[in-house]
C-alpha atoms as a PDB file:
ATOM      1  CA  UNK A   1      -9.745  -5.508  -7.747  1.00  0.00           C
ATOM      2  CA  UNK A   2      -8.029  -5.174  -4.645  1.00  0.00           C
ATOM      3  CA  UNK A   3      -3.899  -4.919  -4.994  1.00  0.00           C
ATOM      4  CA  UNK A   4      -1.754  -6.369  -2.638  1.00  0.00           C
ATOM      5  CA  UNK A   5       1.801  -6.928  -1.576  1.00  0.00           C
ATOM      6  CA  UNK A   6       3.676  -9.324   0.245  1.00  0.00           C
ATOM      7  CA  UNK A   7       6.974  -8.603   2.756  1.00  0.00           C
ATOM      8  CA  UNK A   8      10.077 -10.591   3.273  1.00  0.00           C
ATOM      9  CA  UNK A   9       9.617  -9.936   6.827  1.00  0.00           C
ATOM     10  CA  UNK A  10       6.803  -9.315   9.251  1.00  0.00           C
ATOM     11  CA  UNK A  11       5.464  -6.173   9.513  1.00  0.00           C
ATOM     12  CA  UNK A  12       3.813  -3.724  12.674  1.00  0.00           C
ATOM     13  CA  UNK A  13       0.583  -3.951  12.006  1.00  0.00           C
ATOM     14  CA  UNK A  14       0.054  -0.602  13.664  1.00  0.00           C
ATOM     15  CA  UNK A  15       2.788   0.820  10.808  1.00  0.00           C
ATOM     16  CA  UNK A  16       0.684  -0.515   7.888  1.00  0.00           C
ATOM     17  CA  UNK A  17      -2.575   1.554   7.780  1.00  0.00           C
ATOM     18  CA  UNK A  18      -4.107   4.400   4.814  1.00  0.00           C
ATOM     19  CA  UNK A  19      -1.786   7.009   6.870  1.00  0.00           C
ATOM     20  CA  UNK A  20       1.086   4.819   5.366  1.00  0.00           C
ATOM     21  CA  UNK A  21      -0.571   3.363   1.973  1.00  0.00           C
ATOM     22  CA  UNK A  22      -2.049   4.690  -0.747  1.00  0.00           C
ATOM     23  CA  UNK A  23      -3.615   4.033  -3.893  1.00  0.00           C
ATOM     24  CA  UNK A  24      -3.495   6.653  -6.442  1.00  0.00           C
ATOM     25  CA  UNK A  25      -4.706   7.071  -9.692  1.00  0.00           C
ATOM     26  CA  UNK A  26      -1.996   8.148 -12.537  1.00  0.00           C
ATOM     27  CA  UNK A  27       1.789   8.670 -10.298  1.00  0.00           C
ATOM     28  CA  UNK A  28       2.626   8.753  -7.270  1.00  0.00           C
ATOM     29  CA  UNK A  29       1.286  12.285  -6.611  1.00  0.00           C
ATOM     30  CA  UNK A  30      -2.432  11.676  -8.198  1.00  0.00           C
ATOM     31  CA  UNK A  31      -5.695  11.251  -6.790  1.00  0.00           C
ATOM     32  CA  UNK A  32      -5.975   9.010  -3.855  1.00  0.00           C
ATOM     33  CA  UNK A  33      -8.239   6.748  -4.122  1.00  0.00           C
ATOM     34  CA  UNK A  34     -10.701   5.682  -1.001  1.00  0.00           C
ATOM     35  CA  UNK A  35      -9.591   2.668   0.017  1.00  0.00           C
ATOM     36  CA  UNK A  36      -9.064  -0.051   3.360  1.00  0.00           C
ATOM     37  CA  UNK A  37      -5.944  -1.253   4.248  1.00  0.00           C
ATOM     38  CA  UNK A  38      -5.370  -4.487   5.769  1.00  0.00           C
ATOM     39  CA  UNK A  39      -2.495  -6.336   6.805  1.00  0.00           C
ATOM     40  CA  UNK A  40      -2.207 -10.090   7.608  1.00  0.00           C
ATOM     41  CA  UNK A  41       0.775 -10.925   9.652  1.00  0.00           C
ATOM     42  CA  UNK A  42       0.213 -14.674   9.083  1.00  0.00           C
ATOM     43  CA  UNK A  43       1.046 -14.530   5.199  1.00  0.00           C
ATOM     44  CA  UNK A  44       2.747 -10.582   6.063  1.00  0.00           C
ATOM     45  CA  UNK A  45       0.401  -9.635   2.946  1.00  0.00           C
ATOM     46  CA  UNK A  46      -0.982  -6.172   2.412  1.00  0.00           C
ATOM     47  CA  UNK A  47      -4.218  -5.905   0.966  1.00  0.00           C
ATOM     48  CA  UNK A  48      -5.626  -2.348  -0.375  1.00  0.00           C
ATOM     49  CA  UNK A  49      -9.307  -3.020  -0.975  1.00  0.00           C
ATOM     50  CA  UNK A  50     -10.617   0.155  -2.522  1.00  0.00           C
ATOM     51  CA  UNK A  51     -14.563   1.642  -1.234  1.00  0.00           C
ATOM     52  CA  UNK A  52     -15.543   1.896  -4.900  1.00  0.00           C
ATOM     53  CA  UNK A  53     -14.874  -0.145  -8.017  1.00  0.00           C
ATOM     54  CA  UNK A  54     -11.521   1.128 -10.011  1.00  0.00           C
ATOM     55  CA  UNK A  55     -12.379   2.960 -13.086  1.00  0.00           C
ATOM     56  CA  UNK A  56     -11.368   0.665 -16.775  1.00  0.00           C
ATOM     57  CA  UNK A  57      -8.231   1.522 -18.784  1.00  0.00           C
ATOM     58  CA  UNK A  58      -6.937   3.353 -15.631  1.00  0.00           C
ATOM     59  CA  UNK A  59      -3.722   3.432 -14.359  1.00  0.00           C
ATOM     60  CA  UNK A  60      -3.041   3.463 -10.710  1.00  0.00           C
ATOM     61  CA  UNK A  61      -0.324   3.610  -8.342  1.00  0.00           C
ATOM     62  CA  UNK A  62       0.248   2.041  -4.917  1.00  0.00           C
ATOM     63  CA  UNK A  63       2.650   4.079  -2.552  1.00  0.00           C
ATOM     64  CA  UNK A  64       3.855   2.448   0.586  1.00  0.00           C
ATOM     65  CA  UNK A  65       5.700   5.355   2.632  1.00  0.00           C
ATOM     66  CA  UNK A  66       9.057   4.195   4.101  1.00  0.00           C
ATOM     67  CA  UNK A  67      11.222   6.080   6.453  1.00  0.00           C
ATOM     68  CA  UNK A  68      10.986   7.402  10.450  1.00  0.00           C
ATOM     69  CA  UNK A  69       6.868   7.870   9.619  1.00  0.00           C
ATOM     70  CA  UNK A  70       5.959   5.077   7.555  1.00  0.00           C
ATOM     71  CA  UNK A  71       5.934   1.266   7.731  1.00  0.00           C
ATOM     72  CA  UNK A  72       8.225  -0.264  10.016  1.00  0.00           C
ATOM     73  CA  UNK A  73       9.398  -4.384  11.015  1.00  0.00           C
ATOM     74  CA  UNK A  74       8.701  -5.885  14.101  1.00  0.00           C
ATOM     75  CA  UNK A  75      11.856  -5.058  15.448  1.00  0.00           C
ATOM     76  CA  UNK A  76      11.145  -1.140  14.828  1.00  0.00           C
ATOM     77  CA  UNK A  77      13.295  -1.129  11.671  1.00  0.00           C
ATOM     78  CA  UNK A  78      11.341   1.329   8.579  1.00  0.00           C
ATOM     79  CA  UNK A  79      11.460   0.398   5.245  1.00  0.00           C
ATOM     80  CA  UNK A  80      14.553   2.421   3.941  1.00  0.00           C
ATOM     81  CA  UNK A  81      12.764   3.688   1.386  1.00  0.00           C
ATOM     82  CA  UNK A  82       9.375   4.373   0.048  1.00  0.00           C
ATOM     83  CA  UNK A  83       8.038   2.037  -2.495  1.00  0.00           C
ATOM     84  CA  UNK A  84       5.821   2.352  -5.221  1.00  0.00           C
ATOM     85  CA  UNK A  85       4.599   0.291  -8.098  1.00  0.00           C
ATOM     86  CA  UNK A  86       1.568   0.960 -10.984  1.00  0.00           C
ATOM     87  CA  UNK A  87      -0.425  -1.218 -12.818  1.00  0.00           C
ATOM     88  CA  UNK A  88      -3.648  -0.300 -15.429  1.00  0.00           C
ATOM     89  CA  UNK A  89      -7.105  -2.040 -15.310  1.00  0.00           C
ATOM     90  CA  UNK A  90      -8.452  -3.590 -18.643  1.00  0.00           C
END
């Protein structure tokens, strides 16, 4: 399972690395989990594609840092906040 996301607007590509996503397991503040971030600016999707298979009946959390040090538009804008969304393997 690999989560992704998709942005209203095109994204740096240099902005949108594992400095600036994370998958956790539990909350925002859990584990991190291992995992390779790539973006594609022709569909402006995020993909987190984890080293190892995620655990079953585990939640996780993906964190995308906003802000001065996280991920920013084309144009240099940041997202104004961070943003974070869970979900739970069966």
């Amino acid at each position: 399972m690999s989560p992704t996301a998709t942005f209203s607007d095109s994204q740096d590509p240099n902005t949108v690395t594992s400095a600036t996503v994370k998958l956790r397991v539990g909350g925002a503040t859990g584990t991190p989990v291992t995992a390779t971030v790539v973006y594609d600016p022709r569909s402006r999707t995020l993909i987190i594609d984890p080293v190892s298979s995620l655990s079953s009946k585990t939640a996780y959390t993906v964190v995308i840092e906003g802000g001065t040090s996280g991920v920013k538009d084309l144009a240099s804008n940041a997202l104004a906040t961070t943003f974070t969304w869970s979900f739970r393997t069966e």
